[in-house]
C-alpha atoms as a PDB file:
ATOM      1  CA  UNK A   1      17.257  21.017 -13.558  1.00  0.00           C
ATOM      2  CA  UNK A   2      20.877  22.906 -13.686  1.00  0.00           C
ATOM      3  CA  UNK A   3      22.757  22.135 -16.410  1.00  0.00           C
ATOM      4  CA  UNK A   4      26.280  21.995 -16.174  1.00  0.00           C
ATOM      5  CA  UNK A   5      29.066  21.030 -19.152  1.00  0.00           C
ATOM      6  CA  UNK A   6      32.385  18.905 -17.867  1.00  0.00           C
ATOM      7  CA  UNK A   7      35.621  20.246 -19.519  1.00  0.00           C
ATOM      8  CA  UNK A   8      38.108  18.061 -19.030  1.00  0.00           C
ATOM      9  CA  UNK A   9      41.562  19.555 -20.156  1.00  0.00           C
ATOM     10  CA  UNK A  10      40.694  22.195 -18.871  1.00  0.00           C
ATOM     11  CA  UNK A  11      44.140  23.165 -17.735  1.00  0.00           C
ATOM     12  CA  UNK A  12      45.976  22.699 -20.992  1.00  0.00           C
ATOM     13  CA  UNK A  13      46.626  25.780 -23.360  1.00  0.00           C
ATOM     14  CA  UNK A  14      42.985  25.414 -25.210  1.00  0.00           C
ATOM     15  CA  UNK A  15      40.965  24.092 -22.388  1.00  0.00           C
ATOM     16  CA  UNK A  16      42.261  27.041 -20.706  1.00  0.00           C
ATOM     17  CA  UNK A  17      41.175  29.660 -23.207  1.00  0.00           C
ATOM     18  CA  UNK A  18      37.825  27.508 -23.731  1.00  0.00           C
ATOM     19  CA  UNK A  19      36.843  28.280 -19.403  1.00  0.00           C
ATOM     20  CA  UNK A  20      38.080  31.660 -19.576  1.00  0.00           C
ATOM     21  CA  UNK A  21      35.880  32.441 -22.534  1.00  0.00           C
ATOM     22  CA  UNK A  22      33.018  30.625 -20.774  1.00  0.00           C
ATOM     23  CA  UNK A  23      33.281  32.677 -17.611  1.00  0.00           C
ATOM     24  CA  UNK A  24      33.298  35.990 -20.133  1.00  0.00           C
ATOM     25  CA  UNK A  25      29.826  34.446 -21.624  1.00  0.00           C
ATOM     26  CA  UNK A  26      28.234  33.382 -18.510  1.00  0.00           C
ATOM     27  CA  UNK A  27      28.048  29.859 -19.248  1.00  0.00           C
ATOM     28  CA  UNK A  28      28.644  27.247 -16.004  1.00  0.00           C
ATOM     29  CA  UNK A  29      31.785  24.974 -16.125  1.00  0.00           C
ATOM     30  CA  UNK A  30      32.728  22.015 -14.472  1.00  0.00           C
ATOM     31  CA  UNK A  31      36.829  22.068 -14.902  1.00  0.00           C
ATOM     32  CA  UNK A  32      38.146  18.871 -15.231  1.00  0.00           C
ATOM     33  CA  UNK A  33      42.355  17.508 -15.528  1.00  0.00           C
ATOM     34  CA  UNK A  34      45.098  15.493 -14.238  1.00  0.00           C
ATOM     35  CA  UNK A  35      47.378  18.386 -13.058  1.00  0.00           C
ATOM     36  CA  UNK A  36      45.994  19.273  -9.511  1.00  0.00           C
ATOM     37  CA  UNK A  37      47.557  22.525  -9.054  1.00  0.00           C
ATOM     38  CA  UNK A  38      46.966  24.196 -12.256  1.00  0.00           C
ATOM     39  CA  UNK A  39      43.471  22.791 -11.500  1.00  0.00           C
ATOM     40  CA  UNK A  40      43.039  24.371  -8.589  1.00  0.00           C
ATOM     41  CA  UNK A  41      44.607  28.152 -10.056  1.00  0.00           C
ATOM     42  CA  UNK A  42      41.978  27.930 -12.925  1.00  0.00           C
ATOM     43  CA  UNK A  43      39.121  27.052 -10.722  1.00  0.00           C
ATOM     44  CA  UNK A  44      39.949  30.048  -8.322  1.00  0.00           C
ATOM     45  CA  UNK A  45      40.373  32.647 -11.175  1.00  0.00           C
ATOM     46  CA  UNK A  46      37.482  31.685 -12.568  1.00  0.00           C
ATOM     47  CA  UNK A  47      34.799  30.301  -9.757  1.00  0.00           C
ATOM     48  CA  UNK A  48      33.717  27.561 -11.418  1.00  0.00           C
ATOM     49  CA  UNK A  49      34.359  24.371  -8.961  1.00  0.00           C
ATOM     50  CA  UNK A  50      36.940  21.330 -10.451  1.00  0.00           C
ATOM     51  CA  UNK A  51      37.337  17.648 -10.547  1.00  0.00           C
ATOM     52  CA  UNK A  52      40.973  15.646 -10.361  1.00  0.00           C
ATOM     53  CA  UNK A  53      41.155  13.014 -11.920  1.00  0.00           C
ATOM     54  CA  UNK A  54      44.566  11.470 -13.080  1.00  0.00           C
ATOM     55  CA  UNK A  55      43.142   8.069 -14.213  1.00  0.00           C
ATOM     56  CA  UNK A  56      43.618   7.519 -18.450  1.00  0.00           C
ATOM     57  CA  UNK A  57      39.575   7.207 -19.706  1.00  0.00           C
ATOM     58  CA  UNK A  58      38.258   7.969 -16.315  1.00  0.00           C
ATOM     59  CA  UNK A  59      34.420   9.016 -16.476  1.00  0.00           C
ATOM     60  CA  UNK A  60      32.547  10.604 -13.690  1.00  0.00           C
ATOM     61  CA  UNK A  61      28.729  11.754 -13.447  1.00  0.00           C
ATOM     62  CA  UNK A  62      27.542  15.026 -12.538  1.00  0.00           C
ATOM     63  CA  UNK A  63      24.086  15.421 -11.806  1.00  0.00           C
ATOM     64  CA  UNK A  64      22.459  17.681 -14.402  1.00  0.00           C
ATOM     65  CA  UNK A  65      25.362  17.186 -16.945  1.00  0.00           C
ATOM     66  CA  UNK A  66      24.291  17.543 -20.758  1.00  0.00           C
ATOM     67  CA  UNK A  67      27.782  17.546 -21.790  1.00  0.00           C
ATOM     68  CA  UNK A  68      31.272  16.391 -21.635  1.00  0.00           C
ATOM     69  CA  UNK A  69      33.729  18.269 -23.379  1.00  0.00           C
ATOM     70  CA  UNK A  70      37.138  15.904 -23.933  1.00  0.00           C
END
């Protein structure tokens, strides 16, 4: 079974630095935010795929996911 770990924030200033550092170490991402666009810019420079979701304590399942990063 994949594994995959959800970061949501992920477009803010440390959620940012957390995917970048991920795609450097070869781990697999699931980005995760409110802010569609920057969503969309991080997912692209780094490949890993994204999630919007602009709801306040939203949850969402992945299949495979071990993790959620908040």
């Amino acid at each position: 079974m994949k594994e995959n770990i959800i970061l949501y924030g992920a477009t803010g200033y440390s959620g940012s630095l957390i995917a970048r550092e991920a795609k450097k170490s070869g781990l697999k991402l699931i980005l995760a935010g409110r802010n569609e666009k920057k969503l969309h810019i991080l997912s692209k420079e780094t490949g890993f795929p994204c999630k919007l979701n602009d709801l306040p304590g939203f949850t969402f399942s992945v299949t495979g996911s071990k993790l959620k990063i908040i």
